[in-house]
Protein backbone atom coordinates (compact mmCIF):
# COMPACT_ATOMS: atom_id res chain seq x y z
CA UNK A 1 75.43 142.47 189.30
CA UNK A 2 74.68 139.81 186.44
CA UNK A 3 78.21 139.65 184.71
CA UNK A 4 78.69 137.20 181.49
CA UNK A 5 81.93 137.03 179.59
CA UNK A 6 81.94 135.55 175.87
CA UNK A 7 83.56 135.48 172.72
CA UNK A 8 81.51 136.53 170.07
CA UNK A 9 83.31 136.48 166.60
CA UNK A 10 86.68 137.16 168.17
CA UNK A 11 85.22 139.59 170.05
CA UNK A 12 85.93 139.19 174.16
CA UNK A 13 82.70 140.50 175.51
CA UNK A 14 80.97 141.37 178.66
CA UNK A 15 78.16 143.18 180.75
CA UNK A 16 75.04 143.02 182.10
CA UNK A 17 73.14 144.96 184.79
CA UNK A 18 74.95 146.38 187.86
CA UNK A 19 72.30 146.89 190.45
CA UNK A 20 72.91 149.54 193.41
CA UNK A 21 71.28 148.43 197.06
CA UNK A 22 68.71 151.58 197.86
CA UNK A 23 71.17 152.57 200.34
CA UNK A 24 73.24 153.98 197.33
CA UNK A 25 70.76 155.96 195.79
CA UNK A 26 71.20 158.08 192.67
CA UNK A 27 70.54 161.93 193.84
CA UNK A 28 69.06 164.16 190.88
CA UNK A 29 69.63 167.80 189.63
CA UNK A 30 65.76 168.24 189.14
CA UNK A 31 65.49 166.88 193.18
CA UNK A 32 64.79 163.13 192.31
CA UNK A 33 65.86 160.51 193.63
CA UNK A 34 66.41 156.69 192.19
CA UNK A 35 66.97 154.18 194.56
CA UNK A 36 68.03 150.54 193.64
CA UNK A 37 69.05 151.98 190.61
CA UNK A 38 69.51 149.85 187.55
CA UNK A 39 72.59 150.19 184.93
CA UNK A 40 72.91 148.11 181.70
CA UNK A 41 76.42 147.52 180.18
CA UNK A 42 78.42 146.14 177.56
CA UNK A 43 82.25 145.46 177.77
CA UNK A 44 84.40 144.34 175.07
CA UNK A 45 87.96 143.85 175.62
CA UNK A 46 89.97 142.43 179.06
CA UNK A 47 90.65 145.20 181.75
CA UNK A 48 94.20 145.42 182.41
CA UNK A 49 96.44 144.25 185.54
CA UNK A 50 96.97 147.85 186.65
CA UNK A 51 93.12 149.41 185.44
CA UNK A 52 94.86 151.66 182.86
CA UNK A 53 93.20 150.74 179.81
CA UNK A 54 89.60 151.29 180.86
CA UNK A 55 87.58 153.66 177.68
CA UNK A 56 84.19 154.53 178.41
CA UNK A 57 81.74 155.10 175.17
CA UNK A 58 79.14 157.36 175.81
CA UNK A 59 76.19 156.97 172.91
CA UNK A 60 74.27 159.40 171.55
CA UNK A 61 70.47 160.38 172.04
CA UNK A 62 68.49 156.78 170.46
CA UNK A 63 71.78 154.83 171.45
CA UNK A 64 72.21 152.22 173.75
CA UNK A 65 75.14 149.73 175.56
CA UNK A 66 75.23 147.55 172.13
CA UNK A 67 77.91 149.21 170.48
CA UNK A 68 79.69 146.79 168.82
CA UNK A 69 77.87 143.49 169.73
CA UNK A 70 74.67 142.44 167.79
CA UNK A 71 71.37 144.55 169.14
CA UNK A 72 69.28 141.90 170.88
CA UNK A 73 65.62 143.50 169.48
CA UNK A 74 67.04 144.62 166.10
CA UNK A 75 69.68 141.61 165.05
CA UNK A 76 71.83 144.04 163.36
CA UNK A 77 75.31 145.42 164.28
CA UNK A 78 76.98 147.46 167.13
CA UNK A 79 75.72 151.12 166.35
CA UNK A 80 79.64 151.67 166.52
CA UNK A 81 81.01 148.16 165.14
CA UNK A 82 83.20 150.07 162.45
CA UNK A 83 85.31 151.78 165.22
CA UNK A 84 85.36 148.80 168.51
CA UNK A 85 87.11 145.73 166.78
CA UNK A 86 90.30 143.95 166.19
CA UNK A 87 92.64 146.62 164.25
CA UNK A 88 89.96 149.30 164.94
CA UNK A 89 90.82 152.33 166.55
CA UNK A 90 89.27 151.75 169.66
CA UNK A 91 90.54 147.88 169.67
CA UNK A 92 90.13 145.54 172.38
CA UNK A 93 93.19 143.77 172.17
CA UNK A 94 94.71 147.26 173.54
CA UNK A 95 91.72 148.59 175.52
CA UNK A 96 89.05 147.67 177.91
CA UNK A 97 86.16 149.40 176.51
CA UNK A 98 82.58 149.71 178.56
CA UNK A 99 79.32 151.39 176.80
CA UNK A 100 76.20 152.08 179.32
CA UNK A 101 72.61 152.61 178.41
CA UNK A 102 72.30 156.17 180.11
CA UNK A 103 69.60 156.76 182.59
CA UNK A 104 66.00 157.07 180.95
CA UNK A 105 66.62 154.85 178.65
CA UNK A 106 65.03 151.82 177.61
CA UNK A 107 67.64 148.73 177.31
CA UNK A 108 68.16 147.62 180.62
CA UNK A 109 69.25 151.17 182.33
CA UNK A 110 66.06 152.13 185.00
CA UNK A 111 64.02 154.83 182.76
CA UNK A 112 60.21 155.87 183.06
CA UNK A 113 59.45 151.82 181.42
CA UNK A 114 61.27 150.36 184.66
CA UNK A 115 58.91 149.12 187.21
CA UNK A 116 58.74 151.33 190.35
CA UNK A 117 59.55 149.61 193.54
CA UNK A 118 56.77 151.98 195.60
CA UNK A 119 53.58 150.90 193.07
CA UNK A 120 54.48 147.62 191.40
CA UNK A 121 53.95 149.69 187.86
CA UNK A 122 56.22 150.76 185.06
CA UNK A 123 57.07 154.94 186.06
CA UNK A 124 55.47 155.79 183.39
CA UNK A 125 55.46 160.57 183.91
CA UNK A 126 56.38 159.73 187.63
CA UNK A 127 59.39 158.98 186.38
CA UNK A 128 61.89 161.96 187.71
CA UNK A 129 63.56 164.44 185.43
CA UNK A 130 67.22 163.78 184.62
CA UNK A 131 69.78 165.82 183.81
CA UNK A 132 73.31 165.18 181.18
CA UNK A 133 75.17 165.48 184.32
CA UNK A 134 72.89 162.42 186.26
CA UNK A 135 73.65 160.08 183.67
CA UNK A 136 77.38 160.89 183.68
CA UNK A 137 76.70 160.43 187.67
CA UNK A 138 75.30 157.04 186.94
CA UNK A 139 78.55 156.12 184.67
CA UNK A 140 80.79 157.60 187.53
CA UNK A 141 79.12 154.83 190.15
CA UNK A 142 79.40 151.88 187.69
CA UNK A 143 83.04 152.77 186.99
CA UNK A 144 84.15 152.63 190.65
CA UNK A 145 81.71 149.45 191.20
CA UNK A 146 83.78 147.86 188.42
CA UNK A 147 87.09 148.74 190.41
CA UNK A 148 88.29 151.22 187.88
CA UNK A 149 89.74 154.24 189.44
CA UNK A 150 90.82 156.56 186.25
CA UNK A 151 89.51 156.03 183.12
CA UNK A 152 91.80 156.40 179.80
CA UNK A 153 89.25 158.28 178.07
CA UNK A 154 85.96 158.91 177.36
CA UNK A 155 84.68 159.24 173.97
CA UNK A 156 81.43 160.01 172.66
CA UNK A 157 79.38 161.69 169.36
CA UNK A 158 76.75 163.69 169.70
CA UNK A 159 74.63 163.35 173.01
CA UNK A 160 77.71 161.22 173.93
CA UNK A 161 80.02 164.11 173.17
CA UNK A 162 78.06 166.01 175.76
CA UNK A 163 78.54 163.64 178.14
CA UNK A 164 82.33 163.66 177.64
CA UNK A 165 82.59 167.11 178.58
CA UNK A 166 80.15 166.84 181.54
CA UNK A 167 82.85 164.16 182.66
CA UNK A 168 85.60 166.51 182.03
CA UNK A 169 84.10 169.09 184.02
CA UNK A 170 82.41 166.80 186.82
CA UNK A 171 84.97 163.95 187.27
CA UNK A 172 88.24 165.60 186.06
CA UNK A 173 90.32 163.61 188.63
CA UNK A 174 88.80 160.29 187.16
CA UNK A 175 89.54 160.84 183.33
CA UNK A 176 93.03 160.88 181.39
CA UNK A 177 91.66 161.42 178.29
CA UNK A 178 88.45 162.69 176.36
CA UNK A 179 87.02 162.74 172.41
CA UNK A 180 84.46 165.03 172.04
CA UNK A 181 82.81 163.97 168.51
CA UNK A 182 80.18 166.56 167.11
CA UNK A 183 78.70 167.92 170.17
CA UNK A 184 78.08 171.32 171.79
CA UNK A 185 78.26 172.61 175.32
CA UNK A 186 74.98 173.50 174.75
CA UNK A 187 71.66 172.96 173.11
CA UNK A 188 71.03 175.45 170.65
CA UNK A 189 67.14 177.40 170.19
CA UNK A 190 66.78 175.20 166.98
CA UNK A 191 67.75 172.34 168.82
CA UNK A 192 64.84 172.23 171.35
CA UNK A 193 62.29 173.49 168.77
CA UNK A 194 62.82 170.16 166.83
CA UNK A 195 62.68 168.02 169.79
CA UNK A 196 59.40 169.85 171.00
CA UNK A 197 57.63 169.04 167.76
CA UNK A 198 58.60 165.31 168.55
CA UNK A 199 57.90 165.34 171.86
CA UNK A 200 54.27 167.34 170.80
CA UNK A 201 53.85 164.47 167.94
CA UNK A 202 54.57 161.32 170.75
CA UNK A 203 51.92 162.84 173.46
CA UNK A 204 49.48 163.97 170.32
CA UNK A 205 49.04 159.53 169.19
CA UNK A 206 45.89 158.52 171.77
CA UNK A 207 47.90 155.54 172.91
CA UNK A 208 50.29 157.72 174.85
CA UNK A 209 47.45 157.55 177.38
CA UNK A 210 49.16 159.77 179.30
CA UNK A 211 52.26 158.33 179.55
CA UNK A 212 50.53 155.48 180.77
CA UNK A 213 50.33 153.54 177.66
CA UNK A 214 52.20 149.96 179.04
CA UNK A 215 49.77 149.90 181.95
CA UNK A 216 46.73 149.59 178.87
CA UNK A 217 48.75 147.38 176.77
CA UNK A 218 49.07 149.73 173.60
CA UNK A 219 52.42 152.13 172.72
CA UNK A 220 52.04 155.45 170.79
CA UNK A 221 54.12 154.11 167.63
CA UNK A 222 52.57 156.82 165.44
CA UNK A 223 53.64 159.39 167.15
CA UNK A 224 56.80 157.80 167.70
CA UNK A 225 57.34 157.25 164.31
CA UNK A 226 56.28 160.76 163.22
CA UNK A 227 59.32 162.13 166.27
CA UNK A 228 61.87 159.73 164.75
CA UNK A 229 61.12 160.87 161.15
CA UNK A 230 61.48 164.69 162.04
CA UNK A 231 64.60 164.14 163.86
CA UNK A 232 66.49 162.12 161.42
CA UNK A 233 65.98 165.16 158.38
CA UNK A 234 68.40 166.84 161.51
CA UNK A 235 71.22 164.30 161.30
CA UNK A 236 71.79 164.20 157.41
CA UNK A 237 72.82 167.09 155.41
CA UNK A 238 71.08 168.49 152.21
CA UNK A 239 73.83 167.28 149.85
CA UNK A 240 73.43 163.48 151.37
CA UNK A 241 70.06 163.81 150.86
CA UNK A 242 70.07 165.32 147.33
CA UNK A 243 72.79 162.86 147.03
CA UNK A 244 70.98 159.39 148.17
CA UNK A 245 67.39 160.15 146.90
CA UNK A 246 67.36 163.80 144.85
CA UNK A 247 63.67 163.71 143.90
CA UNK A 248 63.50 160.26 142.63
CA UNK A 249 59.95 158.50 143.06
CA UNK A 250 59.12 155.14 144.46
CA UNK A 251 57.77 153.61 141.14
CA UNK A 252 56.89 155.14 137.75
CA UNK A 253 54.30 157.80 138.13
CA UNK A 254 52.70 159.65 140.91
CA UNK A 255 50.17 158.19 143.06
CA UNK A 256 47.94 161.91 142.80
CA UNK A 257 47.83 161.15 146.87
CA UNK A 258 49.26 160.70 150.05
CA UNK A 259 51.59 157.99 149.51
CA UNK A 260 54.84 157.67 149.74
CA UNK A 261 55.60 159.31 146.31
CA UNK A 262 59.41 159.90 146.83
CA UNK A 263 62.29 157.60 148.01
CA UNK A 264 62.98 160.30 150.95
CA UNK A 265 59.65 160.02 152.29
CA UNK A 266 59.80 155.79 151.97
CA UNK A 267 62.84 156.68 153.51
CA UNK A 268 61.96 158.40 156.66
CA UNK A 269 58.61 156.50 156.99
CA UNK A 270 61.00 152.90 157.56
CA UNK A 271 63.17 154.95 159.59
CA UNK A 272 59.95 155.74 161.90
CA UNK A 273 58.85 152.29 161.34
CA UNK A 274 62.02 150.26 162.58
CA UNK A 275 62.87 152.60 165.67
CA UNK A 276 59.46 151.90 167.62
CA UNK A 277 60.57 148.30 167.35
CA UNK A 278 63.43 149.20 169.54
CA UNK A 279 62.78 152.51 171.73
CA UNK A 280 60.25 153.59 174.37
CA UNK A 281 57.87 156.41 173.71
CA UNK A 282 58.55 157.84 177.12
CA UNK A 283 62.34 157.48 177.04
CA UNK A 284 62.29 159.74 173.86
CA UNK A 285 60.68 162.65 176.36
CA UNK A 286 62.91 162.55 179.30
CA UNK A 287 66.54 161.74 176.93
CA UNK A 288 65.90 164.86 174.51
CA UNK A 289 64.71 166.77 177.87
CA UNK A 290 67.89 166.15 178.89
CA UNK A 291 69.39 167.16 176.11
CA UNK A 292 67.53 170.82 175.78
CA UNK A 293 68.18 171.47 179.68
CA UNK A 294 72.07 170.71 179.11
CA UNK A 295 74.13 173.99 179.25
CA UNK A 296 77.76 172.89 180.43
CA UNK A 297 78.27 176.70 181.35
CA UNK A 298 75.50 177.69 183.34
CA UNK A 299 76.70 176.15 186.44
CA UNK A 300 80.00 178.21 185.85
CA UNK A 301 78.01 181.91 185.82
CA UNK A 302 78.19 181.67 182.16
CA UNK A 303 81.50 181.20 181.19
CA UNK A 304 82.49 177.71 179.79
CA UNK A 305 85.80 178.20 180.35
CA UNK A 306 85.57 177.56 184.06
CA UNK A 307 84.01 174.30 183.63
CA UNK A 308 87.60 172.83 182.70
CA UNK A 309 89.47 174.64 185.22
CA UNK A 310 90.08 171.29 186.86
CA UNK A 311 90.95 169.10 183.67
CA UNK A 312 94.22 170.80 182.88
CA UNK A 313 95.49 167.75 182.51
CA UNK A 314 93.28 165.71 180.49
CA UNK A 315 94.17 165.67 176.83
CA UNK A 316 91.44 166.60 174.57
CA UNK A 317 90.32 166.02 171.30
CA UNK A 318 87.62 167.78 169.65
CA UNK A 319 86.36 166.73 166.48
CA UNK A 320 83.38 168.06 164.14
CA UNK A 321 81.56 168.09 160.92
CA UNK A 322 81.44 170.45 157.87
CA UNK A 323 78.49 169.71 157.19
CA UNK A 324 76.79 169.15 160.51
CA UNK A 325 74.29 171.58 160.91
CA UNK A 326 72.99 169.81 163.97
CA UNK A 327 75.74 171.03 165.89
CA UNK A 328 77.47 173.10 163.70
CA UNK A 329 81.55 173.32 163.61
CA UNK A 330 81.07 176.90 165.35
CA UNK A 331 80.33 175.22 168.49
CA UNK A 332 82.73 172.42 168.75
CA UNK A 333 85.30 175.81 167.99
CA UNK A 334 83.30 177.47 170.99
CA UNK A 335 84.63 174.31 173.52
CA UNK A 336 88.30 174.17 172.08
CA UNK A 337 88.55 178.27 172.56
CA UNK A 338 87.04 177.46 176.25
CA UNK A 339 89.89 174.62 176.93
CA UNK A 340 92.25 177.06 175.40
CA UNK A 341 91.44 179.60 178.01
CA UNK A 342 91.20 177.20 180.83
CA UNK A 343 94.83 176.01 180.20
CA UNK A 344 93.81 172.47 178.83
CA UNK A 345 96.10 170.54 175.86
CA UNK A 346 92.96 170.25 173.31
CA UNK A 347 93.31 169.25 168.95
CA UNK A 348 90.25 170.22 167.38
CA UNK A 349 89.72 169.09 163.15
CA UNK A 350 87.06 169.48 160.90
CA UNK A 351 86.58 166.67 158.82
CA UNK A 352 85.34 167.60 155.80
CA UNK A 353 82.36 165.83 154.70
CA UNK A 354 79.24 166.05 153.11
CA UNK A 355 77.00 162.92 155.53
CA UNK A 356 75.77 165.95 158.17
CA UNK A 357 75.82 164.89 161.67
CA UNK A 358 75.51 161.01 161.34
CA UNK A 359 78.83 161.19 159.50
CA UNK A 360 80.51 159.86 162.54
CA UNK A 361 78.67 156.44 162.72
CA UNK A 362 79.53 156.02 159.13
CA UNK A 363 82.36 155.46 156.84
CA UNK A 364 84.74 158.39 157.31
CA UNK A 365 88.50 157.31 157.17
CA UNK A 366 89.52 160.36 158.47
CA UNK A 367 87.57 160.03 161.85
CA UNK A 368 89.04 156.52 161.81
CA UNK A 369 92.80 158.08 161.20
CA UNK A 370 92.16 160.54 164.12
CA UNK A 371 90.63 159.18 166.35
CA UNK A 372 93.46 156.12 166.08
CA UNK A 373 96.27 158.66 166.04
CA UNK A 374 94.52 160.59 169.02
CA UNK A 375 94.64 157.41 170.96
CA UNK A 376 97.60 155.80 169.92
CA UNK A 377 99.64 159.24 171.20
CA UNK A 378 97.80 158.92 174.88
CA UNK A 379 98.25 155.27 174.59
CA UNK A 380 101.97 155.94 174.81
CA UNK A 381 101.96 158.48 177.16
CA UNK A 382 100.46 156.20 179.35
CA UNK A 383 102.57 153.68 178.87
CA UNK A 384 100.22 151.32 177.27
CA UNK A 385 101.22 148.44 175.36
């Protein structure tokens, strides 16, 4: 394990990579398996005498451990700076808060751009299928490496709300309490047809070679672009849109070609432009993979409700967007009516909002006064100071 500790604007960080021996392998749904597995992480906050205060943050699909400490590749802020912080709701002066790069990805985490021990070459398409449930799996094994025996919540938005309830429903015994932020317990039809056409657009750019691309020295950034730009129409809504850009053009006149005519296209085309700076081609197939295969009640003959039979009592809190249609409010309603029936203490709110899906990595007091409240009340029931 490489472990630093530093204070970086006030900010009492941590991390690095906790490395498993290949005695301790990682076992896969799909029938993998990763030996001398790899895990990136970042810590902010001190971990209390009695290991009470621990919060993991699970991040969503293009995510990564750097949630509140400057991105290493891009310079720029925490993804989730505006909630970890000094007088934040999730605050490190209060609580000892650890963010991951899942599984598959591509900061640190072994994922298909890791070198594989057995040919001396990056994975590349040999690199097994994973599951929602193996990167929680991951998580669980860096949690008890670090000593921590019960976590006092997981929270997550999005992909990282998914892996809350996986948590929930795999680890029970190891969580006190969860925040489920705009997230389903299931990928939807529409849901996989959008990631196909990115996943279609990434192997479609001739430098995807395959998959093979790093062994030839070349990266499919078109195509990467192109899957970036698709799925980011998916995380606004049509009034933020209309709102930020309506049709207003780039400079007087039309070009009478294929330029970037509109501020929404100059938009989405930087958008694709700054996330191949930062993200791996292959990474993008195997994470939304994931993502399509996840269906929290399958394992459970169907019914969701069963997958919380053993999290009575974790406190929940379930939290969506009105405008989200990403994962619409319907299916965060479809979890909290599963808890219900399962016996579990769940709060579900709306916020009402107009920022689609994204809304909960921007400015959004009332996520802030929530999620703060939420925390606060399980705070005190756990005797935290």
């Amino acid at each position: 394990m490489d472990d630093t500790g530093s204070v970086n604007g006030g900010l009492l960080t941590g991390g690095g990579v906790m490395r498993f021996p290949a005695d301790k392998p990682l076992r896969l749904d799909g029938g993998g398996v990763l030996a001398s597995l790899e895990i990136a992480y970042k810590t902010y906050g001190a971990l209390n005498a009695d290991k009470s205060n621990a919060v993991l943050v699970c991040h969503a699909l293009t995510g990564d451990q750097h949630a509140a400490s400057v991105h290493p590749v891009t310079g720029k802020p925490g993804w989730w700076d505006r909630v970890i912080g000094p007088g934040l709701p999730l605050d490190p002066a209060r609580y000892f808060i650890i963010c991951t790069n899942v599984i598959g990805g591509c900061m640190g985490s072994t994922g298909p751009s890791s070198i594989d021990a057995a040919t001396g070459k990056p994975y590349g398409l040999t690199f097994p299928m994973i599951t929602i449930a193996d990167m929680v799996r991951a998580q669980a094994m860096l949690i008890e490496a670090l000593g921590i025996e019960t976590l006092f919540a997981a929270v997550g938005g999005s992909m990282g709300g998914m892996q809350v309830l996986r948590w929930a429903s795999d680890y029970p015994e190891k969580l006190f309490s969860a925040v489920c932020i705009a997230a389903a317990a299931r990928h939807s039809a529409q849901n996989i047809a959008f990631h196909e056409v990115g996943r279609q657009a990434i192997m479609a750019d001739p430098d995807w070679r395959g998959g093979d691309y790093l062994s030839h020295g070349v990266r499919p950034e078109k195509g990467l672009a192109v899957a970036r730009m698709a799925a980011h129409i998916t995380y606004l809504s049509e009034a933020a849109l209309q709102r930020k850009f309506g049709r207003e053009l780039q400079r007087d006149g039309l070009s009478w070609g294929f330029d970037a005519d509109f501020q929404v296209e100059s938009y989405l085309r930087h958008q694709g432009a700054a996330f191949v700076d930062r993200f791996d081609a292959n990474s993008y197939l195997y994470i939304t993979r994931a993502l399509d295969y996840f269906d929290l009640a399958a394992s459970f003959d169907g019914q969701l409700a069963r997958a919380f039979e053993r999290a009575r009592h974790v406190k929940f809190c379930v939290l969506s967007f009105s405008s989200d249609w990403l994962y619409p409010t319907a299916e965060s309603r479809d979890v909290v009516r599963a808890l219900n029936a399962a016996g579990c203490r769940a709060s579900f709110v709306e916020i009402e909002t107009d920022k689609g899906h994204d809304a909960f990595f921007l400015d959004e007091p009332q996520l802030d006064a929530t999620l703060r409240g939420f925390l606060n009340a399980q705070a005190e029931a756990r005797g935290l100071s």
